[in-house]
C-alpha atoms as a PDB file:
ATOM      1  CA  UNK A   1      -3.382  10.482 -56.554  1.00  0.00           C
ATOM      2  CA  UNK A   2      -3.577   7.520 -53.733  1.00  0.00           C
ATOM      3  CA  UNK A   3      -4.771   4.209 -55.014  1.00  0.00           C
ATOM      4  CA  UNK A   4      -7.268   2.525 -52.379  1.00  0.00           C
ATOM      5  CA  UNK A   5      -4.024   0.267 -51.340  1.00  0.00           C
ATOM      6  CA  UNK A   6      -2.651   3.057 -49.945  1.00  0.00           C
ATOM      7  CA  UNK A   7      -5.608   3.920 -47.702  1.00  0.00           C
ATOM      8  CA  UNK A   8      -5.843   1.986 -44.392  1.00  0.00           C
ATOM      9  CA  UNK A   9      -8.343   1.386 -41.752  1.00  0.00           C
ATOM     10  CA  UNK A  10      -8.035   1.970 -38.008  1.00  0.00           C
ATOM     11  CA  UNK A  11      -9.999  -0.638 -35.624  1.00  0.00           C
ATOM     12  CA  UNK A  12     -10.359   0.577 -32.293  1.00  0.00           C
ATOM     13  CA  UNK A  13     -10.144  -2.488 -29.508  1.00  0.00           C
ATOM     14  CA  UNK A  14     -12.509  -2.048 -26.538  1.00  0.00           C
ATOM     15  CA  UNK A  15     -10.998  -3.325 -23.439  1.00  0.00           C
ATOM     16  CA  UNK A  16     -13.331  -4.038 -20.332  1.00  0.00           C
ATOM     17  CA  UNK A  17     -12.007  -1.792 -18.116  1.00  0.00           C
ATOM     18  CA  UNK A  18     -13.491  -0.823 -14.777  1.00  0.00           C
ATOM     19  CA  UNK A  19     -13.521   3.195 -14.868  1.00  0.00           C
ATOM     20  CA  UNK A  20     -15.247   3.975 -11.756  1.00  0.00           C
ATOM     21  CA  UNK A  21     -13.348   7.435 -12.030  1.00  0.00           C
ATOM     22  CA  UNK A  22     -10.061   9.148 -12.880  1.00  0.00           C
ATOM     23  CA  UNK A  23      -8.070   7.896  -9.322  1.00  0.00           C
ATOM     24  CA  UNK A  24      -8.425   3.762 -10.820  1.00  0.00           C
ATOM     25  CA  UNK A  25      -4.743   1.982 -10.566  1.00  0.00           C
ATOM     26  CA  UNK A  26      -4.754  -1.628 -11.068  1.00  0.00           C
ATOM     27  CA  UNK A  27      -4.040  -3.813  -8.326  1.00  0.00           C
ATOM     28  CA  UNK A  28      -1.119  -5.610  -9.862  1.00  0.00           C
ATOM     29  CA  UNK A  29      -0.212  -8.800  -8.221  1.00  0.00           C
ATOM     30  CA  UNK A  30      -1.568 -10.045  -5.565  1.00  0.00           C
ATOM     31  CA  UNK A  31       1.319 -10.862  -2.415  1.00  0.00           C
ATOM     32  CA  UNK A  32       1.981 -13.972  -1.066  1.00  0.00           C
ATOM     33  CA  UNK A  33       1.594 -15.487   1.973  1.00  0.00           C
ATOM     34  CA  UNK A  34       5.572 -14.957   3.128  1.00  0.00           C
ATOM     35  CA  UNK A  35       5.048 -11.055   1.744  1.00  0.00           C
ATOM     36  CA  UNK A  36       1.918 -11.284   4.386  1.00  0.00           C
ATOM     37  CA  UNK A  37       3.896 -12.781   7.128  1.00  0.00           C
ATOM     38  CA  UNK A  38       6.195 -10.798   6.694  1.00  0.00           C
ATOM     39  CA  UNK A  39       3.979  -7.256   6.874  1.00  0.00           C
ATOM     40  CA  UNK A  40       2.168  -8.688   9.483  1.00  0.00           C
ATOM     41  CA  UNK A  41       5.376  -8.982  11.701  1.00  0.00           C
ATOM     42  CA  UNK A  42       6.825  -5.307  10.938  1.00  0.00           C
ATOM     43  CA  UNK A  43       3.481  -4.338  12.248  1.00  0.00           C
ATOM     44  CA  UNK A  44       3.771  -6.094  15.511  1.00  0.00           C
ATOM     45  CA  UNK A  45       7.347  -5.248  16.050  1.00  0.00           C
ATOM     46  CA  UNK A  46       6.215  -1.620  15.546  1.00  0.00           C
ATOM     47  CA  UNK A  47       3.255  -1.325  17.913  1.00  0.00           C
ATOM     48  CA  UNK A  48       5.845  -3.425  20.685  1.00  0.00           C
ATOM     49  CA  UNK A  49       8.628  -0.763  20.134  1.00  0.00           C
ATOM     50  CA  UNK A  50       5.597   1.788  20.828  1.00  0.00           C
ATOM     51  CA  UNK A  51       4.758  -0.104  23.571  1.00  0.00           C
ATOM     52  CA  UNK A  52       7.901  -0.386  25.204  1.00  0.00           C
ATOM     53  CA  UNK A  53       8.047   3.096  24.819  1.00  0.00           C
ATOM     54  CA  UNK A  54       5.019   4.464  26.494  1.00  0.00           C
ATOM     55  CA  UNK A  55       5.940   1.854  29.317  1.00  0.00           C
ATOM     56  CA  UNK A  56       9.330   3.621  29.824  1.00  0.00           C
ATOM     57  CA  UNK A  57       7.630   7.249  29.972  1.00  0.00           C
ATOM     58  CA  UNK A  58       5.456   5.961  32.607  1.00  0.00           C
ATOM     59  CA  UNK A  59       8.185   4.524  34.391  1.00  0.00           C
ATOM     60  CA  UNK A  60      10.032   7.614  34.209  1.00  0.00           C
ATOM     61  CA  UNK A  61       7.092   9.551  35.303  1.00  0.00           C
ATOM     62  CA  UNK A  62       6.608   8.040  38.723  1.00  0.00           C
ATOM     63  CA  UNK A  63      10.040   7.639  39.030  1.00  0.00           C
ATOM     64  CA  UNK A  64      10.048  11.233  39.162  1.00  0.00           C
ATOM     65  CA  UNK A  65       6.659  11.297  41.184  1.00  0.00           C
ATOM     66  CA  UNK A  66       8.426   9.512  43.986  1.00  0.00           C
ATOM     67  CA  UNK A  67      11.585  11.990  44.550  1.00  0.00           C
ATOM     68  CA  UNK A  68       8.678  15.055  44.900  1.00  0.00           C
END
């Protein structure tokens, strides 16, 4: 009862897509240099805090050593 307007076609677009395996999530933008800097100085106020830290333990440490 269906005329061949009423039929339609389906065209199936290949993308190139990099499927190395089921894990893949795209980059998405790249950051900039100020989103860089800016990573790049949490980091280094992080490992100083850490350092800081591990200085006051040893400080405490032979603090302690010295009143034995």
């Amino acid at each position: 009862m269906s005329s061949d307007s009423d039929k339609s076609t389906v065209v199936v677009w290949r993308t190139h897509r990099h499927d190395y395996d089921d894990d893949f999530v795209p980059s998405g933008r790249q950051r900039s240099e100020y989103e860089i800097f800016q990573l790049r100085l949490l980091q280094l106020n992080i490992q100083a805090e850490n350092t800081l830290i591990q200085t006051q333990a040893t400080a405490r440490e032979l603090r302690g050593a010295e009143l034995d």
